[in-house]
C-alpha atoms as a PDB file:
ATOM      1  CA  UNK A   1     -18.854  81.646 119.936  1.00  0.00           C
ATOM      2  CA  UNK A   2     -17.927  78.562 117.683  1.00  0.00           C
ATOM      3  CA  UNK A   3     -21.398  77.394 117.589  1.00  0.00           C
ATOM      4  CA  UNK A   4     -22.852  80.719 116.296  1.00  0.00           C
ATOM      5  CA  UNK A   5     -19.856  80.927 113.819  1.00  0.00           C
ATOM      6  CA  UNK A   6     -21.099  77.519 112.493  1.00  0.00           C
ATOM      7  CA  UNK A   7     -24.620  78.677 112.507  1.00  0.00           C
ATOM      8  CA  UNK A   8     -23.727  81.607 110.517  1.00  0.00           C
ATOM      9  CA  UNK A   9     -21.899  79.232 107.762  1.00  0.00           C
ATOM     10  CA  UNK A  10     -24.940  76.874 107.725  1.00  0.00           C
ATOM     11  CA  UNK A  11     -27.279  79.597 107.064  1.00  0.00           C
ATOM     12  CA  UNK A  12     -25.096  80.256 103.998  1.00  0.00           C
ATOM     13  CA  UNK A  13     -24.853  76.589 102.488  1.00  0.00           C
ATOM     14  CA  UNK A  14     -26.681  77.001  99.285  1.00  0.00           C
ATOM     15  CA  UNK A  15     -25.698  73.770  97.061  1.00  0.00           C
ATOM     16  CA  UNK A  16     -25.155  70.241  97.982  1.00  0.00           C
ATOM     17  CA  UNK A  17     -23.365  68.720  95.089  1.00  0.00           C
ATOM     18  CA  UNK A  18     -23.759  64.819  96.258  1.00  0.00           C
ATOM     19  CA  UNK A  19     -27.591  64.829  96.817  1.00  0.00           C
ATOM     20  CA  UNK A  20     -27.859  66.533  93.133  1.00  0.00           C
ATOM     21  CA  UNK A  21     -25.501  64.067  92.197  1.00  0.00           C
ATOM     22  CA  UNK A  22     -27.366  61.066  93.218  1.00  0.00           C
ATOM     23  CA  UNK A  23     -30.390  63.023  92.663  1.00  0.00           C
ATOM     24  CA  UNK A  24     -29.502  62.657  88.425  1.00  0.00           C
ATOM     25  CA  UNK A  25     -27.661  59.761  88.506  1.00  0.00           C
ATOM     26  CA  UNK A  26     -30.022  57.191  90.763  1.00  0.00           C
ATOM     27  CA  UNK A  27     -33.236  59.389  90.712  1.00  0.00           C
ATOM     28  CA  UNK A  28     -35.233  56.963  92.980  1.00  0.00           C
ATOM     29  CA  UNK A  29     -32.383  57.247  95.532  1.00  0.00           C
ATOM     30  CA  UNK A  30     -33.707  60.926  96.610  1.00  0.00           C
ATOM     31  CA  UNK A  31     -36.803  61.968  98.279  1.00  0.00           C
ATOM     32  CA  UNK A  32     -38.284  65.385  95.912  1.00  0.00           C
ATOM     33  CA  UNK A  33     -38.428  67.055  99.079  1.00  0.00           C
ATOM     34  CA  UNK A  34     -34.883  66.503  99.852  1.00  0.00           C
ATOM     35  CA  UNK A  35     -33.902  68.260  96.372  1.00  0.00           C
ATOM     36  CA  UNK A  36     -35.338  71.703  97.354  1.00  0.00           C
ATOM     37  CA  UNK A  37     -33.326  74.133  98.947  1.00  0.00           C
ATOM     38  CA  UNK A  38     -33.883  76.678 101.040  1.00  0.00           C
ATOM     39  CA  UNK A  39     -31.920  80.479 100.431  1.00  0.00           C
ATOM     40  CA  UNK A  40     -32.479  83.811 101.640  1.00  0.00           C
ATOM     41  CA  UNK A  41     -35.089  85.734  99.849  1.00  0.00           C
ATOM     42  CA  UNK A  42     -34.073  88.918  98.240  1.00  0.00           C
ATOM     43  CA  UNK A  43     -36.044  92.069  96.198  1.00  0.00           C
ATOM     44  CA  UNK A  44     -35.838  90.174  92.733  1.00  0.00           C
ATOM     45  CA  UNK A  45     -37.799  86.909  94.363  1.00  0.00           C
ATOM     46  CA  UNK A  46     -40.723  89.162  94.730  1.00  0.00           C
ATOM     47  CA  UNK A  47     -42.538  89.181  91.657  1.00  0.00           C
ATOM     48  CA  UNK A  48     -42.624  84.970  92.481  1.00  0.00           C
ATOM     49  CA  UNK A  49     -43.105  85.277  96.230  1.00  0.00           C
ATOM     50  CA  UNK A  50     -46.357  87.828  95.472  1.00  0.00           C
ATOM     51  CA  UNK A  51     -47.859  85.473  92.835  1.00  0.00           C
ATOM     52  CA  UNK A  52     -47.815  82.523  95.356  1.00  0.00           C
ATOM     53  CA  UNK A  53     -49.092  84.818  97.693  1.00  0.00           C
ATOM     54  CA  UNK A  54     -51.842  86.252  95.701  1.00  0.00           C
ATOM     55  CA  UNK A  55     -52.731  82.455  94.665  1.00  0.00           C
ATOM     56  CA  UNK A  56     -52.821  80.896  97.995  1.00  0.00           C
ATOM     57  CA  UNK A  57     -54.839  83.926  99.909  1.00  0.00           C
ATOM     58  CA  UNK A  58     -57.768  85.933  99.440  1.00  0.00           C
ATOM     59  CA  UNK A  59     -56.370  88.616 101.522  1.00  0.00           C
ATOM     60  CA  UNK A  60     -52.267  88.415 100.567  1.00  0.00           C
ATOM     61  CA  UNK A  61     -50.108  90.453 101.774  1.00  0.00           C
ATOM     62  CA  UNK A  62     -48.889  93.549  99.322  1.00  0.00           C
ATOM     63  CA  UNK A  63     -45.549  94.146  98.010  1.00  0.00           C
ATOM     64  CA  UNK A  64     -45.154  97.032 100.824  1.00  0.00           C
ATOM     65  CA  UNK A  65     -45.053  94.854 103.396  1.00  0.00           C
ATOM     66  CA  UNK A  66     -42.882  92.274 101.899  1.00  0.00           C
ATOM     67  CA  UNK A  67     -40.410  95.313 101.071  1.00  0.00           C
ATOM     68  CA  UNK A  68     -40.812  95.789 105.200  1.00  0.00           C
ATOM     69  CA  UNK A  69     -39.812  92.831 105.785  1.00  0.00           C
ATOM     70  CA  UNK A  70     -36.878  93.147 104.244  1.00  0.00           C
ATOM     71  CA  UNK A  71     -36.468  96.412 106.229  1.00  0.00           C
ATOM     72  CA  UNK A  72     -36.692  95.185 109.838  1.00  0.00           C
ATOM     73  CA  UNK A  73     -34.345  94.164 111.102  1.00  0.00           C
ATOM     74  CA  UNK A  74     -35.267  90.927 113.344  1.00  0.00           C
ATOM     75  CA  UNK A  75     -37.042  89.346 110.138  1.00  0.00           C
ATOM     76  CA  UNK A  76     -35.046  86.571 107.784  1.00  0.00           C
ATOM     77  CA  UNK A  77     -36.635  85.928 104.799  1.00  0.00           C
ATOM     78  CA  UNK A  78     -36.179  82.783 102.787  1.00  0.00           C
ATOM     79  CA  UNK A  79     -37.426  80.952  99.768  1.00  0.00           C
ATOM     80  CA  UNK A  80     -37.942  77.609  98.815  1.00  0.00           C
ATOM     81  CA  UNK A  81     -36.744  76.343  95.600  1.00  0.00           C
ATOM     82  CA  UNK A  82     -36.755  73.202  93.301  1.00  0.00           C
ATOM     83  CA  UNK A  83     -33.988  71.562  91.421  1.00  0.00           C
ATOM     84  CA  UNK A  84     -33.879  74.078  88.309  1.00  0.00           C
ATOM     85  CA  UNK A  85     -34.285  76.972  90.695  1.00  0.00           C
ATOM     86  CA  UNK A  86     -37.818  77.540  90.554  1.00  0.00           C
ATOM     87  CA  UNK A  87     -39.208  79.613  93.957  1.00  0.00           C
ATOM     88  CA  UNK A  88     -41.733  76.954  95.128  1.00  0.00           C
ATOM     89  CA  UNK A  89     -42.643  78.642  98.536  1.00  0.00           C
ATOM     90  CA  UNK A  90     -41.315  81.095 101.239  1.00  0.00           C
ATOM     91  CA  UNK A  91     -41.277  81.979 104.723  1.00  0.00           C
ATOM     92  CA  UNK A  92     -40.399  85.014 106.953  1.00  0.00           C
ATOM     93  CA  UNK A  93     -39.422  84.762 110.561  1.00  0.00           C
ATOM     94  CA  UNK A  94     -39.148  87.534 112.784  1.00  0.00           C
ATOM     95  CA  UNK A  95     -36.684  86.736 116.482  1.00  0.00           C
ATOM     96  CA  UNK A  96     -36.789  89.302 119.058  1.00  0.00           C
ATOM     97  CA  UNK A  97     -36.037  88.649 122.833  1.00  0.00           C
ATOM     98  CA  UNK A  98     -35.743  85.110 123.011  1.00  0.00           C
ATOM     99  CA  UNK A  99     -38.963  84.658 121.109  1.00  0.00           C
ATOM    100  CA  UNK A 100     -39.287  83.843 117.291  1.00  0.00           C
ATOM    101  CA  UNK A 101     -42.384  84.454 115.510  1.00  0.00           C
ATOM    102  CA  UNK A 102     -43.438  82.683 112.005  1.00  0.00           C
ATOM    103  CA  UNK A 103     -44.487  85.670 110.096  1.00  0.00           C
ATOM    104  CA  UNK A 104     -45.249  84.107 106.623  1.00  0.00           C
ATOM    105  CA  UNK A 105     -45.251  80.397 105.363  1.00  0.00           C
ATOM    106  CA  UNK A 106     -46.941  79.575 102.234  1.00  0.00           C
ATOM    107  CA  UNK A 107     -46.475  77.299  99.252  1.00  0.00           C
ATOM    108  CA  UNK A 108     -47.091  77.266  95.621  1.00  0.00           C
ATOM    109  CA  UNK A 109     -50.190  75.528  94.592  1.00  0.00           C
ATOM    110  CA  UNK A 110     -48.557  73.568  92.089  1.00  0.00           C
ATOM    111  CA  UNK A 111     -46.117  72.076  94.936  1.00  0.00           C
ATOM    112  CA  UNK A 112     -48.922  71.630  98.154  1.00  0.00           C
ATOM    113  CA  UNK A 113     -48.284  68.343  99.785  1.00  0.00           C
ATOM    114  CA  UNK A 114     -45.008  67.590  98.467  1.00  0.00           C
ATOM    115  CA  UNK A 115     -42.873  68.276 101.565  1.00  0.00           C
ATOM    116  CA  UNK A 116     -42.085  72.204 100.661  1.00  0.00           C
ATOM    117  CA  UNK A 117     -43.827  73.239 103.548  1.00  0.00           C
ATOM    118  CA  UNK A 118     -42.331  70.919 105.703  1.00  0.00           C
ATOM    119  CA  UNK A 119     -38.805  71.507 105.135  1.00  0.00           C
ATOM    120  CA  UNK A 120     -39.369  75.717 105.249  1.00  0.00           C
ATOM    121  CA  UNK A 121     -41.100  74.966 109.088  1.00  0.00           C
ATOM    122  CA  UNK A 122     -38.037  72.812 109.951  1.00  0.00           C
ATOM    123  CA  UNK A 123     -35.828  75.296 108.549  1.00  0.00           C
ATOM    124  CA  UNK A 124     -36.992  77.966 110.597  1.00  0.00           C
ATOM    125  CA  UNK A 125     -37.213  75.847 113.832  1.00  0.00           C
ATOM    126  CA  UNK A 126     -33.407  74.954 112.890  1.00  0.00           C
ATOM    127  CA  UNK A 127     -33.007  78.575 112.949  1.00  0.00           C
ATOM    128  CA  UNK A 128     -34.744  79.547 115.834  1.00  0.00           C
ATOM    129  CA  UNK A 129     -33.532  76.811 118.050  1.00  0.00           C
ATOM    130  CA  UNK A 130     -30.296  78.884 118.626  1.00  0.00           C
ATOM    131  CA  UNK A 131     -31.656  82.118 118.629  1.00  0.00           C
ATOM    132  CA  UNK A 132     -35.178  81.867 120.862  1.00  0.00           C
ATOM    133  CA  UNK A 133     -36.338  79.870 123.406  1.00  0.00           C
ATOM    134  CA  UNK A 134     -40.090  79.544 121.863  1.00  0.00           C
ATOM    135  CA  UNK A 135     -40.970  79.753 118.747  1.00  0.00           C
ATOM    136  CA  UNK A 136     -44.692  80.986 118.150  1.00  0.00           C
ATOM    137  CA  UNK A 137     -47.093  81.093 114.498  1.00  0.00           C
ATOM    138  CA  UNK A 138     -50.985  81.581 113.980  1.00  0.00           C
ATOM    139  CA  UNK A 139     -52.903  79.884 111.519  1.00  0.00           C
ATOM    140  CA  UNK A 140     -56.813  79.729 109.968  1.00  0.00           C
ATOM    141  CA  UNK A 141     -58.638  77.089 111.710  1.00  0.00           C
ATOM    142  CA  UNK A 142     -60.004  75.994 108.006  1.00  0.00           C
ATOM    143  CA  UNK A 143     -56.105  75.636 107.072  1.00  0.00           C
ATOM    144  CA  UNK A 144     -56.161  72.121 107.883  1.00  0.00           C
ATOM    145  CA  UNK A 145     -52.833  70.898 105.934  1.00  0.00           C
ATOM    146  CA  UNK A 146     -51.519  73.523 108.301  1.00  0.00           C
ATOM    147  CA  UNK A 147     -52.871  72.649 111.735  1.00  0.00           C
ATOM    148  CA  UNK A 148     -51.774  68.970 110.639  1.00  0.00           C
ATOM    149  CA  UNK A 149     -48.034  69.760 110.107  1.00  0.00           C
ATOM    150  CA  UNK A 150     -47.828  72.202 113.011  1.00  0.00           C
ATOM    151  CA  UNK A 151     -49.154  69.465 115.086  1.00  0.00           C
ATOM    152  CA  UNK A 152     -46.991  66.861 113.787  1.00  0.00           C
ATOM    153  CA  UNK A 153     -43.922  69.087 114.056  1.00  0.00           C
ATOM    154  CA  UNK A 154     -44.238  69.636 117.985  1.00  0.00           C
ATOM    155  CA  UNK A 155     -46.207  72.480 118.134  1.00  0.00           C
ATOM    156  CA  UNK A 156     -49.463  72.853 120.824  1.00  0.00           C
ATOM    157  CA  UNK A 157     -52.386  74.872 120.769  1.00  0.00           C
ATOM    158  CA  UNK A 158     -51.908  77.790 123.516  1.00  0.00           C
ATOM    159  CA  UNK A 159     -54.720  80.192 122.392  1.00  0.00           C
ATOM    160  CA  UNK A 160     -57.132  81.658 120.055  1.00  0.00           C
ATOM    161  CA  UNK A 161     -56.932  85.031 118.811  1.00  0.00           C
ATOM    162  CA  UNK A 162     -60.763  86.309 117.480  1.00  0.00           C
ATOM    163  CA  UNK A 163     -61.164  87.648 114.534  1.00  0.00           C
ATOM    164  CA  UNK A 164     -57.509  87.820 113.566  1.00  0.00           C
ATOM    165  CA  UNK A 165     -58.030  86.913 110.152  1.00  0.00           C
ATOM    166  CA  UNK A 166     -60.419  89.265 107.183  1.00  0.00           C
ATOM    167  CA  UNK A 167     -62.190  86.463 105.524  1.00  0.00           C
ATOM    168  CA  UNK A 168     -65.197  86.307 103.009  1.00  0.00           C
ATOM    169  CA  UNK A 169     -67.661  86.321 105.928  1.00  0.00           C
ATOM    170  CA  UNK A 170     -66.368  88.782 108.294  1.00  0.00           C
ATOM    171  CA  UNK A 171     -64.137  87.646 110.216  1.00  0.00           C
ATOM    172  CA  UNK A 172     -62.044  84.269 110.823  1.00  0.00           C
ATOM    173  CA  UNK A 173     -60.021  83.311 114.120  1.00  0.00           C
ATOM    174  CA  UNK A 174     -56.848  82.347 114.393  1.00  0.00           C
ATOM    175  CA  UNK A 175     -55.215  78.996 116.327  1.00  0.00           C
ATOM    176  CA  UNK A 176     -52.017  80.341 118.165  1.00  0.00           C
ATOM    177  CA  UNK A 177     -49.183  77.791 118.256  1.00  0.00           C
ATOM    178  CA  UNK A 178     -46.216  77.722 120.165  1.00  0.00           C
ATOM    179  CA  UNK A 179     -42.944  75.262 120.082  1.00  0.00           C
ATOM    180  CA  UNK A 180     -40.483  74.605 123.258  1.00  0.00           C
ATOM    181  CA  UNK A 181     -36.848  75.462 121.651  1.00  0.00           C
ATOM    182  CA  UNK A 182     -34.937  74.945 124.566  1.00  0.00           C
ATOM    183  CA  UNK A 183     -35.621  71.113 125.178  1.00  0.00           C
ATOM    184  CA  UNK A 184     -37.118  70.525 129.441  1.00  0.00           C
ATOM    185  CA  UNK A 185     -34.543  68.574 131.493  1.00  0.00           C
END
C-alpha cells in the first residue's frame, strides 16, 4: 500500500530545485537531458502536442483522438519539457490487465537525438513497472532512431503486424516490441 502511495507522489514531482540549481550555476555539471521534465499532459498542451505531431508524421493523429485520450480512462498522458517550459515531446500510455501499451511517443524535430525520447520511454517503463507485468509498443520499420532505443532499452522483437501503418506507398508494417516488467528469478 506504501509503495503505491509513493508511486502516486512520484508521479506528481514536477520541479527539482538542486539539478536547476547546478544546472545555472555549473552548467557543464548537468547532462541537457537531465534538465527536461516530464508532467502530465493536459487540454491546453494540445495546440504544442498536435504541431509536433503534425511535424513528425505524415499521417498524425487528430485532435479527436488526443481529446480521447484524455477520456479513457487506462491512458496517462505526459509531456516532455525543457528548462523554460517549452513542450519538447510527449507520450501516452494506456495499462489495462497487467499489460501496458505505448500508445504515442514522439519528439519535436528541433530536440531529436538529444535524450527527450529517451527519458519519456524510461518514464513510462518507470510507470509501468508497478502497474503491468509487460509492457508492449509498435513502431515503423524505417523509424530507425526508434528501433535503436527500443532495442537498447530492453525491448525484443515478438512480431510483425502487416500493414499496420498508412504510408505514402500503401501500406507500411509495423515491428511489435515487448519489455519483461516483472524481472525472471
Amino acid at each position: 500500500m506504501m509503495w503505491k502511495l509513493l508511486h502516486k507522489l512520484k508521479d506528481a514531482v514536477l520541479y527539482d530545485a538542486d539539478r536547476d540549481f547546478y544546472a545555472k550555476v555549473f552548467p557543464d555539471s548537468v547532462e541537457s537531458r537531465d534538465l527536461l521534465r516530464m508532467r502530465k499532459m493536459d487540454h491546453s498542451d494540445l495546440p504544442s502536442v498536435l504541431k509536433i505531431e503534425s511535424l513528425n508524421y505524415n499521417y498524425p493523429w487528430s485532435e479527436g483522438v488526443f481529446k480521447d485520450c484524455f477520456r479513457a480512462m487506462n491512458y496517462v498522458n505526459w509531456v516532455c519539457e525543457a528548462p523554460e517550459d517549452m513542450i519538447v515531446g510527449y507520450c501516452i500510455i494506456s495499462v489495462a490487465a497487467g499489460e501496458a501499451h505505448v500508445m504515442n511517443i514522439s519528439v519535436s524535430p528541433d530536440f531529436q537525438r538529444q535524450g527527450a525520447g529517451r527519458k519519456m520511454l524510461e518514464h513510462l517503463i518507470e510507470y509501468a513497472r508497478s502497474r503491468a507485468h509487460k509492457l508492449y509498443l509498435e513502431v515503423r520499420p524505417s523509424n530507425l532512431a526508434a528501433v535503436n532505443l527500443y532495442r537498447q532499452t530492453g525491448f525484443r522483437e515478438i512480431g510483425v503486424r502487416k500493414g499496420y501503418y498508412p504510408a505514402k506507398e500503401g501500406r507500411e508494417d509495423a515491428i511489435m516490441f515487448e519489455l519483461d516488467l516483472v524481472p525472471m528469478l
